[in-house]
C-alpha atoms as a PDB file:
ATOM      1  CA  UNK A   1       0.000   0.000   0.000  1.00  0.00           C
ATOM      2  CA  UNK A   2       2.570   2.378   0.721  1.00  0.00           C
ATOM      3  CA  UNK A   3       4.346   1.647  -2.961  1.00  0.00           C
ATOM      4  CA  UNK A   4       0.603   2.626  -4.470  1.00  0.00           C
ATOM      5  CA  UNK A   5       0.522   5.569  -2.106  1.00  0.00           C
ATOM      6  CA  UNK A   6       3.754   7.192  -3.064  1.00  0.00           C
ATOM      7  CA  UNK A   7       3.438   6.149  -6.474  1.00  0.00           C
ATOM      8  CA  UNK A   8       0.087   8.320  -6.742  1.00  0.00           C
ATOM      9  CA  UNK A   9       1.996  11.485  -6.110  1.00  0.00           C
ATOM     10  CA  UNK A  10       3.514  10.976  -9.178  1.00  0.00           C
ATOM     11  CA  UNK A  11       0.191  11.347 -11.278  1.00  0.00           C
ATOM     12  CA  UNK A  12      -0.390  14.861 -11.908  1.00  0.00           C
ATOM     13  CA  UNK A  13      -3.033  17.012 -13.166  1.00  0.00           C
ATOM     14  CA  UNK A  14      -2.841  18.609 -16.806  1.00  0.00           C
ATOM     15  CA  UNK A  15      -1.168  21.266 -15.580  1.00  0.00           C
ATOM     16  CA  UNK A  16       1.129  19.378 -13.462  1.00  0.00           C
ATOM     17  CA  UNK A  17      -0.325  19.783 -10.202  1.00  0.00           C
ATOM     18  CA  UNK A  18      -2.139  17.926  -7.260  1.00  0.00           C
ATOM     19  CA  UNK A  19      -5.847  17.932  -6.764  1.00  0.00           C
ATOM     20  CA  UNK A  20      -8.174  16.513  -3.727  1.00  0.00           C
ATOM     21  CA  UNK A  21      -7.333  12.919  -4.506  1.00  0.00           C
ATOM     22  CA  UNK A  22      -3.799  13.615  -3.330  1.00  0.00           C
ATOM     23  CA  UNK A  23      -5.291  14.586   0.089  1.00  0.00           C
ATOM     24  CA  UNK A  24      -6.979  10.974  -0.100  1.00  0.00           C
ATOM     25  CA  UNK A  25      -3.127  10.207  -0.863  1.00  0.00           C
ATOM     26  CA  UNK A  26      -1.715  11.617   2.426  1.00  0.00           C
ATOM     27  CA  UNK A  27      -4.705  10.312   4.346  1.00  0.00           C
ATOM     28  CA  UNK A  28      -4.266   6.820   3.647  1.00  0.00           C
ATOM     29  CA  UNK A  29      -0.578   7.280   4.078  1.00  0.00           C
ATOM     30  CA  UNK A  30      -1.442   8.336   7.744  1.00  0.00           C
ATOM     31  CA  UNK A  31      -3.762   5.329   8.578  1.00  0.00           C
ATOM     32  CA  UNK A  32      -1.048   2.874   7.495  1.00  0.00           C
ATOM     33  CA  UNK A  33       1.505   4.342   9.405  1.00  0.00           C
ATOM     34  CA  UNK A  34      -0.813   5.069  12.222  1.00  0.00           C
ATOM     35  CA  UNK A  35      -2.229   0.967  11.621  1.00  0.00           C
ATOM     36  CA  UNK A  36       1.202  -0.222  11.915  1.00  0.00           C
ATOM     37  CA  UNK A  37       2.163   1.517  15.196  1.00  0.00           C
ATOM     38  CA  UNK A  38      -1.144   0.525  16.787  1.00  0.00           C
ATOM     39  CA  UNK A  39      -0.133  -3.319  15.950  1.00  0.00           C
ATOM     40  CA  UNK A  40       4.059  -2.604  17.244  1.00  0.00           C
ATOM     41  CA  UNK A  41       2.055  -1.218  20.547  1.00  0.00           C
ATOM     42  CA  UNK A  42      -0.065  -4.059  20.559  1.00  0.00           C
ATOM     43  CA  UNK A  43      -3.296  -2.434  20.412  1.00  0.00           C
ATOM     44  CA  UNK A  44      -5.392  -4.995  18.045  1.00  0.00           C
ATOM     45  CA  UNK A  45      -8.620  -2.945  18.124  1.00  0.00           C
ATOM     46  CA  UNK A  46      -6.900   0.277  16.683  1.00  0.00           C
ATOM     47  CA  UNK A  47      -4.779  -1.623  14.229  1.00  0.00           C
ATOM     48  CA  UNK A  48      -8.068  -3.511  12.912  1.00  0.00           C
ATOM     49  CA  UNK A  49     -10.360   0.049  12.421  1.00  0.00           C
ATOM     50  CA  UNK A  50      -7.074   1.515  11.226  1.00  0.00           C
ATOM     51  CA  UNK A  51      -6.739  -0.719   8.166  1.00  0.00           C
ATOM     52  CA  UNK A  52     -10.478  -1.629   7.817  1.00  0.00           C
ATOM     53  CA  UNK A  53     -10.952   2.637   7.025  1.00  0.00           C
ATOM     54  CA  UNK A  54      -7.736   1.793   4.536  1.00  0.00           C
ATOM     55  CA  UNK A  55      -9.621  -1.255   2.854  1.00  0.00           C
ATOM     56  CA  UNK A  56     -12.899   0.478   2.316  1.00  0.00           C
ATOM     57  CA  UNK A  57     -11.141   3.684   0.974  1.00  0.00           C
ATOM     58  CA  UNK A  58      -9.260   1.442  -1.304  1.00  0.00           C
ATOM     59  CA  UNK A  59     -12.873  -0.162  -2.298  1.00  0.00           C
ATOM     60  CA  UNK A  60     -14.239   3.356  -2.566  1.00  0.00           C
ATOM     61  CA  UNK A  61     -11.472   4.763  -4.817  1.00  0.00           C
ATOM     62  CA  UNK A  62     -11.637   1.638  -7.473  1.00  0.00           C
ATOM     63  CA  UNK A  63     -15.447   2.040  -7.487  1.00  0.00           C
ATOM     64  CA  UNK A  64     -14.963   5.739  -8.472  1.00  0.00           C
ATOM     65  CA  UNK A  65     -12.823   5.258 -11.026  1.00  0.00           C
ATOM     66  CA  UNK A  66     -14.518   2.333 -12.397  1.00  0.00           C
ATOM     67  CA  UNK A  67     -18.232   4.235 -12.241  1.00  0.00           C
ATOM     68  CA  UNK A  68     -17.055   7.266 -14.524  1.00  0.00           C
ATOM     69  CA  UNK A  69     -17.388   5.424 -18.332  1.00  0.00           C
ATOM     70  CA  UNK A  70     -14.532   7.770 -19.569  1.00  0.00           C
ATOM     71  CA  UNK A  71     -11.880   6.600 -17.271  1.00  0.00           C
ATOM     72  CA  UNK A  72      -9.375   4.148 -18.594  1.00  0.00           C
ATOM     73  CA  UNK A  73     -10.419   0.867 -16.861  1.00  0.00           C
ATOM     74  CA  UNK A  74     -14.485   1.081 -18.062  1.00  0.00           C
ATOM     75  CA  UNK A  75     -12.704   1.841 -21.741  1.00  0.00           C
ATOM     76  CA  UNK A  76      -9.746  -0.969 -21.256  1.00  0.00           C
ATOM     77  CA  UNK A  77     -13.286  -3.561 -20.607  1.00  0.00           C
ATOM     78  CA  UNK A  78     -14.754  -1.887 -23.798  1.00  0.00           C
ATOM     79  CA  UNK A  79     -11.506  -2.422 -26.318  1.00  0.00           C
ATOM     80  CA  UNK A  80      -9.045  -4.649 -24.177  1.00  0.00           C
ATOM     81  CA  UNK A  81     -11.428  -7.425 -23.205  1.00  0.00           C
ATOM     82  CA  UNK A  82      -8.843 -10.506 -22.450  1.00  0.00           C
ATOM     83  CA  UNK A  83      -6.945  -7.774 -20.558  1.00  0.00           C
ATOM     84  CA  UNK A  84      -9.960  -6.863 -17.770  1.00  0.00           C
ATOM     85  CA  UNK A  85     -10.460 -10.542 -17.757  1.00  0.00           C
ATOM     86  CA  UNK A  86      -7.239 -11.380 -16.582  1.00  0.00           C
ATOM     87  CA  UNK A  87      -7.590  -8.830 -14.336  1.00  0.00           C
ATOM     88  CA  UNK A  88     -10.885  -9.868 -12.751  1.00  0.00           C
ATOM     89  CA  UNK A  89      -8.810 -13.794 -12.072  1.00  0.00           C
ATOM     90  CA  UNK A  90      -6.151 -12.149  -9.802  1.00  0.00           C
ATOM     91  CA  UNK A  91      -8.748  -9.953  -8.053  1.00  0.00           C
ATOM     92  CA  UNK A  92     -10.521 -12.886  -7.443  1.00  0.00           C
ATOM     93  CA  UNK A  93      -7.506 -15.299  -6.557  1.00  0.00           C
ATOM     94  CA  UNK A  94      -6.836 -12.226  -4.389  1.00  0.00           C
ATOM     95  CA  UNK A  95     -10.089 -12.363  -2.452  1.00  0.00           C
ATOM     96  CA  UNK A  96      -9.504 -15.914  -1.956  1.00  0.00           C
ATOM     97  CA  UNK A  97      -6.255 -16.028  -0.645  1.00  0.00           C
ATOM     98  CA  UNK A  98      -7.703 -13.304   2.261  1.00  0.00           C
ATOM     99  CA  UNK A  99     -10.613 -15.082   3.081  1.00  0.00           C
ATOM    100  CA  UNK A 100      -8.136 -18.222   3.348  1.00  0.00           C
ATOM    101  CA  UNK A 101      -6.042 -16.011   5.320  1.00  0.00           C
ATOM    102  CA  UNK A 102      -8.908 -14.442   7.850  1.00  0.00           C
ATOM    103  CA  UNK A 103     -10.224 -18.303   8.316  1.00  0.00           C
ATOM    104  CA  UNK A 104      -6.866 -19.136   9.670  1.00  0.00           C
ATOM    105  CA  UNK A 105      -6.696 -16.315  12.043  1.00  0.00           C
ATOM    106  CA  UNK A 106     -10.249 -17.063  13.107  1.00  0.00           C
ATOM    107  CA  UNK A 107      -9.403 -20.400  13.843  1.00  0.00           C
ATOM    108  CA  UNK A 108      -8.454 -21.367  17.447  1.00  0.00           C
ATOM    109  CA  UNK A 109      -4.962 -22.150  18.110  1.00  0.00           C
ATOM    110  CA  UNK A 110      -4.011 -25.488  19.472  1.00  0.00           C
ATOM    111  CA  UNK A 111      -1.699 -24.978  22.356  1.00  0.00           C
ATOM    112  CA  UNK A 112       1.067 -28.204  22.571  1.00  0.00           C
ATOM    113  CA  UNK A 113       2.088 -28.800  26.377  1.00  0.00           C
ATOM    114  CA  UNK A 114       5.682 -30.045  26.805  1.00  0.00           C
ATOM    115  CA  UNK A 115       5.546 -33.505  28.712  1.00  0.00           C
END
């Protein structure tokens, strides 16, 4: 996440500027950071709302861009259809791998006594 985060700063307006999505930017930025002390302290509950409010940003920002029909990704489905196909199978392997990955966590640990 922080890669995608820095790596946003680097797409500019027409005129070479920012606009409010960089503020978005610096805001996730600050919950990761802020998600990853919580967990070095310990503090489970802040480090779980911390990068919950990341995810659903995250969910928010590809639904936005994939809503408004002249962005590239609704165009890349319209002429590049193998392409958004492909893409779809790795979101989806993605999803799979986390709910594989929240089952294990859920799951109670077995705790081996030494004899």
């Amino acid at each position: 996440m922080y890669i995608v985060v820095l790596t946003s700063f680097g797409i500019r307006t027409i005129d070479g500027g920012f606009n409010w999505l960089h503020v978005l930017s610096v805001l996730t930025f600050c919950t990761l950071t802020a998600g990853l002390w919580a967990i070095r302290k310990r503090n489970i509950r802040a480090h779980r709302s911390f990068m919950t409010g990341s995810y659903f940003g995250l969910i928010g920002a590809f639904v936005s861009v994939v809503a408004v029909p002249s962005r590239r990704i609704p165009q890349l489905a319209i002429h590049e259809l193998p392409l958004p196909g492909l893409l779809i199978l790795v979101l989806l392997g993605t999803a799979t791998l986390t709910v594989i990955g929240i089952a294990q966590l859920c799951k109670p640990r077995t705790v081996q006594t030494a004899r």
